[in-house]
N, C-alpha and C. Protein backbone atom coordinates (compact mmCIF):
# COMPACT_ATOMS: atom_id res chain seq x y z
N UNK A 1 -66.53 7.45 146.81
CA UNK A 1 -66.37 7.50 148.24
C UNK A 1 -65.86 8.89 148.63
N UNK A 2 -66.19 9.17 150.08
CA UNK A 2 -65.89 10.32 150.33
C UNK A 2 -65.16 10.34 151.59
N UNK A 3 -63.80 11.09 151.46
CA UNK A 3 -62.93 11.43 152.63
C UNK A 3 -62.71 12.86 153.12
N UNK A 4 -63.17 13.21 153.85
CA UNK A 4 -63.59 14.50 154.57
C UNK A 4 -63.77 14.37 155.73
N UNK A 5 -63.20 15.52 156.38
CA UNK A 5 -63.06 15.98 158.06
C UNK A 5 -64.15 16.56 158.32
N UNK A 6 -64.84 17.25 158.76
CA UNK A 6 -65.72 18.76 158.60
C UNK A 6 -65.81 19.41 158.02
N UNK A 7 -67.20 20.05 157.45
CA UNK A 7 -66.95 20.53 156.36
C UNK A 7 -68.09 22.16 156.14
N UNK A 8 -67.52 22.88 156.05
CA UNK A 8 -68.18 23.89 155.96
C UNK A 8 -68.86 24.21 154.83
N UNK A 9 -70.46 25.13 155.02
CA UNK A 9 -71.10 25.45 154.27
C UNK A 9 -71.19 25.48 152.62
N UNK A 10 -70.00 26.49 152.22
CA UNK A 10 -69.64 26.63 151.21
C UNK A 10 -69.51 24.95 150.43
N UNK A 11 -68.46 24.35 151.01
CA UNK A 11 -68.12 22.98 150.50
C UNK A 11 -69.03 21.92 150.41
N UNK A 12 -69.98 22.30 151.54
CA UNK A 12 -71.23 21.20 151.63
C UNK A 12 -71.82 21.40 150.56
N UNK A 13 -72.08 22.98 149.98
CA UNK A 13 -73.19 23.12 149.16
C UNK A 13 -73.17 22.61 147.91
N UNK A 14 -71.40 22.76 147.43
CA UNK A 14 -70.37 22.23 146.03
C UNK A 14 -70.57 20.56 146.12
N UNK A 15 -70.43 20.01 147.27
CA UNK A 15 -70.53 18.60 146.82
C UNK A 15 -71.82 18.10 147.15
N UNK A 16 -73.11 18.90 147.80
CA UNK A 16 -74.42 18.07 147.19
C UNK A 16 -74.42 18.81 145.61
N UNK A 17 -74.10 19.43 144.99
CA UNK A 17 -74.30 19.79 143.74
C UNK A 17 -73.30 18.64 142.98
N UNK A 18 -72.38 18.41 143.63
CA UNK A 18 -71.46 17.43 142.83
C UNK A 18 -72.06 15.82 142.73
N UNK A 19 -72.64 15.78 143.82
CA UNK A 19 -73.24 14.26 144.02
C UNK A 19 -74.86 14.08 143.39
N UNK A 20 -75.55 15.29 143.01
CA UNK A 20 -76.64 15.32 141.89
C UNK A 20 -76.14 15.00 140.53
N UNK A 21 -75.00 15.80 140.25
CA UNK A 21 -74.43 15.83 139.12
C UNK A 21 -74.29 13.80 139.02
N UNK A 22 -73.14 13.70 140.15
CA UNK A 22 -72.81 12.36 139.42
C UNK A 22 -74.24 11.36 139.46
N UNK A 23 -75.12 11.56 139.86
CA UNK A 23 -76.42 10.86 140.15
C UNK A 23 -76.77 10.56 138.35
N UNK A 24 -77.22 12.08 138.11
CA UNK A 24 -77.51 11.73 136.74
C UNK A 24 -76.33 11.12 135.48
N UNK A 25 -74.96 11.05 135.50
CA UNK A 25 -74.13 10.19 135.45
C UNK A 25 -74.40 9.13 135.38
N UNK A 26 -74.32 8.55 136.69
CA UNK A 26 -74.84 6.80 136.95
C UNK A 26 -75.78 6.33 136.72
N UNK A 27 -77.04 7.33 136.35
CA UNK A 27 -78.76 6.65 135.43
C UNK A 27 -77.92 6.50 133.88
N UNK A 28 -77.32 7.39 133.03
CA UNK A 28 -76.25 7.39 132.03
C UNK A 28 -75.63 6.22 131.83
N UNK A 29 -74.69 5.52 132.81
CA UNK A 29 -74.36 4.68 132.61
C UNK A 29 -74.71 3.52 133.73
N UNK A 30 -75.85 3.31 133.70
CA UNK A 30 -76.58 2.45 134.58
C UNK A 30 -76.55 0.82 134.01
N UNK A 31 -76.35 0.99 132.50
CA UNK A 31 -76.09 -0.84 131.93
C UNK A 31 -75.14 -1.04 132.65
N UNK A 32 -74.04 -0.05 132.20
CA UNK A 32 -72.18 -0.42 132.67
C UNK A 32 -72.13 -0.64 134.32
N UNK A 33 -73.12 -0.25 135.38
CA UNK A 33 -72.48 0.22 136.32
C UNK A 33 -73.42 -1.65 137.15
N UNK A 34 -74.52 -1.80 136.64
CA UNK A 34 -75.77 -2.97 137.16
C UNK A 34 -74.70 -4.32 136.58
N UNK A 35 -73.99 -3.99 135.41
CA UNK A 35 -73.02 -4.78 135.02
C UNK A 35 -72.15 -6.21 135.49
N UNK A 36 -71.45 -4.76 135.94
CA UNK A 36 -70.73 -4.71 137.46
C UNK A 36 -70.67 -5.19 138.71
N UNK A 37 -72.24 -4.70 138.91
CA UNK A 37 -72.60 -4.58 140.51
C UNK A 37 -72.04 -3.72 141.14
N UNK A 38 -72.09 -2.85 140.48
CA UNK A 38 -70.65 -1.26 141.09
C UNK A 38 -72.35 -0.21 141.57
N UNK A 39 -71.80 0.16 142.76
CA UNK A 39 -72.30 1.87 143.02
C UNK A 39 -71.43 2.69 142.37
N UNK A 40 -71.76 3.67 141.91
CA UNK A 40 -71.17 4.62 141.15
C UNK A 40 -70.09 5.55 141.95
N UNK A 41 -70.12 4.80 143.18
CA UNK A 41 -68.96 6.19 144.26
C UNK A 41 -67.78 5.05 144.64
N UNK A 42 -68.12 3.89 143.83
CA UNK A 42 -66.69 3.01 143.80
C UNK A 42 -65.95 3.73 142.73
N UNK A 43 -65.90 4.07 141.75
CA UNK A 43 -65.90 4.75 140.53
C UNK A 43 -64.56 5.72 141.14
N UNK A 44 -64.80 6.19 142.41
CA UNK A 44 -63.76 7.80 142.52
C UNK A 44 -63.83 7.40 144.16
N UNK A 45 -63.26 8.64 144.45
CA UNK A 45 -62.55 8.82 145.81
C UNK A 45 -62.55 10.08 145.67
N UNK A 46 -63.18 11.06 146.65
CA UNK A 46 -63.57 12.66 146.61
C UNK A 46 -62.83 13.09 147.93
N UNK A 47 -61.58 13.85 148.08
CA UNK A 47 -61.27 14.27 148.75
C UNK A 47 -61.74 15.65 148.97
N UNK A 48 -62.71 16.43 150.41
CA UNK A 48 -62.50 17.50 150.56
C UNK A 48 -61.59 17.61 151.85
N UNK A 49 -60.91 19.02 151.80
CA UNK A 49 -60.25 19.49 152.95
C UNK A 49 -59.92 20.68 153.06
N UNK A 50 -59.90 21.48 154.13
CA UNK A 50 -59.63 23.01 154.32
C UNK A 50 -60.12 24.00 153.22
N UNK A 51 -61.07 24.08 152.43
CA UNK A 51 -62.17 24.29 151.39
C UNK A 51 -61.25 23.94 150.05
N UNK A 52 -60.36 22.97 150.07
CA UNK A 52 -59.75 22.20 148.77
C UNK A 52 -60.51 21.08 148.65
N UNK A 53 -60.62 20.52 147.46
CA UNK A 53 -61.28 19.42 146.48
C UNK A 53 -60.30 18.29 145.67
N UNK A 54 -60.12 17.35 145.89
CA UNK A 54 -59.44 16.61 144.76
C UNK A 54 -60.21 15.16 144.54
N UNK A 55 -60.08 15.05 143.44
CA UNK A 55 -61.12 13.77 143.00
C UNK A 55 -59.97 12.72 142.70
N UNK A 56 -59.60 11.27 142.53
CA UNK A 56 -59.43 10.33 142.05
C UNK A 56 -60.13 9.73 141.62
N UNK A 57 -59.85 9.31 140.31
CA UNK A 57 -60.76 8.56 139.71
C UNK A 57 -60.40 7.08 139.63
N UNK A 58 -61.08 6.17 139.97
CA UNK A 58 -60.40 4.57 140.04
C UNK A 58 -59.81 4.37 138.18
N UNK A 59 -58.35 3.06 138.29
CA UNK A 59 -57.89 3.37 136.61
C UNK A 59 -59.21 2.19 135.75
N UNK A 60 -59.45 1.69 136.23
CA UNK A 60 -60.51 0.80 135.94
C UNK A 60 -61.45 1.32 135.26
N UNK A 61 -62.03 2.54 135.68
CA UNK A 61 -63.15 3.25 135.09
C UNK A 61 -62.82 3.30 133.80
N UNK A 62 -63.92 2.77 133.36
CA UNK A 62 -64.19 3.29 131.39
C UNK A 62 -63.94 4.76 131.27
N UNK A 63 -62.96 5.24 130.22
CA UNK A 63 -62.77 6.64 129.77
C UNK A 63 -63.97 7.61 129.72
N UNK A 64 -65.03 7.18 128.84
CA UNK A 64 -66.26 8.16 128.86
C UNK A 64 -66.92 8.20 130.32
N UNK A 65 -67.12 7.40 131.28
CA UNK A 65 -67.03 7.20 132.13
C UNK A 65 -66.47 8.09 133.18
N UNK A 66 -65.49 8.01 132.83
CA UNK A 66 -64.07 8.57 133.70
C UNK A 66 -64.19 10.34 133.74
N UNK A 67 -64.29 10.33 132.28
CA UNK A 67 -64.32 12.17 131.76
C UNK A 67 -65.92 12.35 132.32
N UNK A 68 -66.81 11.90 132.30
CA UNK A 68 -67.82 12.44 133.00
C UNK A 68 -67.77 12.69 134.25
N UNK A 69 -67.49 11.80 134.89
CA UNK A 69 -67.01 12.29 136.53
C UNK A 69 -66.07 13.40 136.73
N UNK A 70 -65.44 12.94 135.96
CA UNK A 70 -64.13 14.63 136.22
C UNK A 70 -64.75 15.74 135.82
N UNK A 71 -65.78 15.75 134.63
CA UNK A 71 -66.65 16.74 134.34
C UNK A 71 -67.09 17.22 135.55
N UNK A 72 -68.00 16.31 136.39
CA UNK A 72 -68.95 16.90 137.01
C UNK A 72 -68.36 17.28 138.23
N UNK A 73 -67.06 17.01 138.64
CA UNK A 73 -65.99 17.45 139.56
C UNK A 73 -65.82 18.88 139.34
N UNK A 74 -65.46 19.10 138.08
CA UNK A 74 -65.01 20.22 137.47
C UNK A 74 -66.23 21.77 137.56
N UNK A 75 -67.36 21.35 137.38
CA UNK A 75 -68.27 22.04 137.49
C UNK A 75 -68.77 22.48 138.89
N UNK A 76 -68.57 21.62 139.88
CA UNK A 76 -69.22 21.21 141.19
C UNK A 76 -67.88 22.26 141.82
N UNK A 77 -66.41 22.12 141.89
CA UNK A 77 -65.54 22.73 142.69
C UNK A 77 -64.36 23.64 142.09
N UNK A 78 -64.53 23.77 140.51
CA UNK A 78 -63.41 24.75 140.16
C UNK A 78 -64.31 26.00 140.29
């Protein structure tokens, strides 16, 4: 899920790159997620604001799971 005010260029461009990223993620773990019945953006909570980024990750999430998303966090806004 995503919590964001307005969001400028720069940031827009980082989180459609971030939300491709987690796309191919969730085909990855598509047994675990159909499982479930989970969308993959229950998974986290994406804060942008004032061109800052912070992700939460739900504690529920499976570890490999978990580190992939933060991966693709990591790539998308550091």
């Amino acid at each position: 899920m995503l919590a964001s005010p307005t969001l400028d260029a720069a940031i827009t461009n980082r989180y459609h790159l971030f939300t491709t990223l987690v796309g191919v993620v969730a085909n990855r773990h598509q047994a675990y997620l159909n499982e479930h019945a989970l969308p993959i953006d229950f998974c986290y909570t994406l804060e942008l604001n004032e061109g800052k980024a912070r992700i939460e990750i739900e504690r529920w999430v499976p570890l490999n799971l978990s580190s992939e998303l933060y991966q693709c966090f990591a790539k998308s806004f550091k």
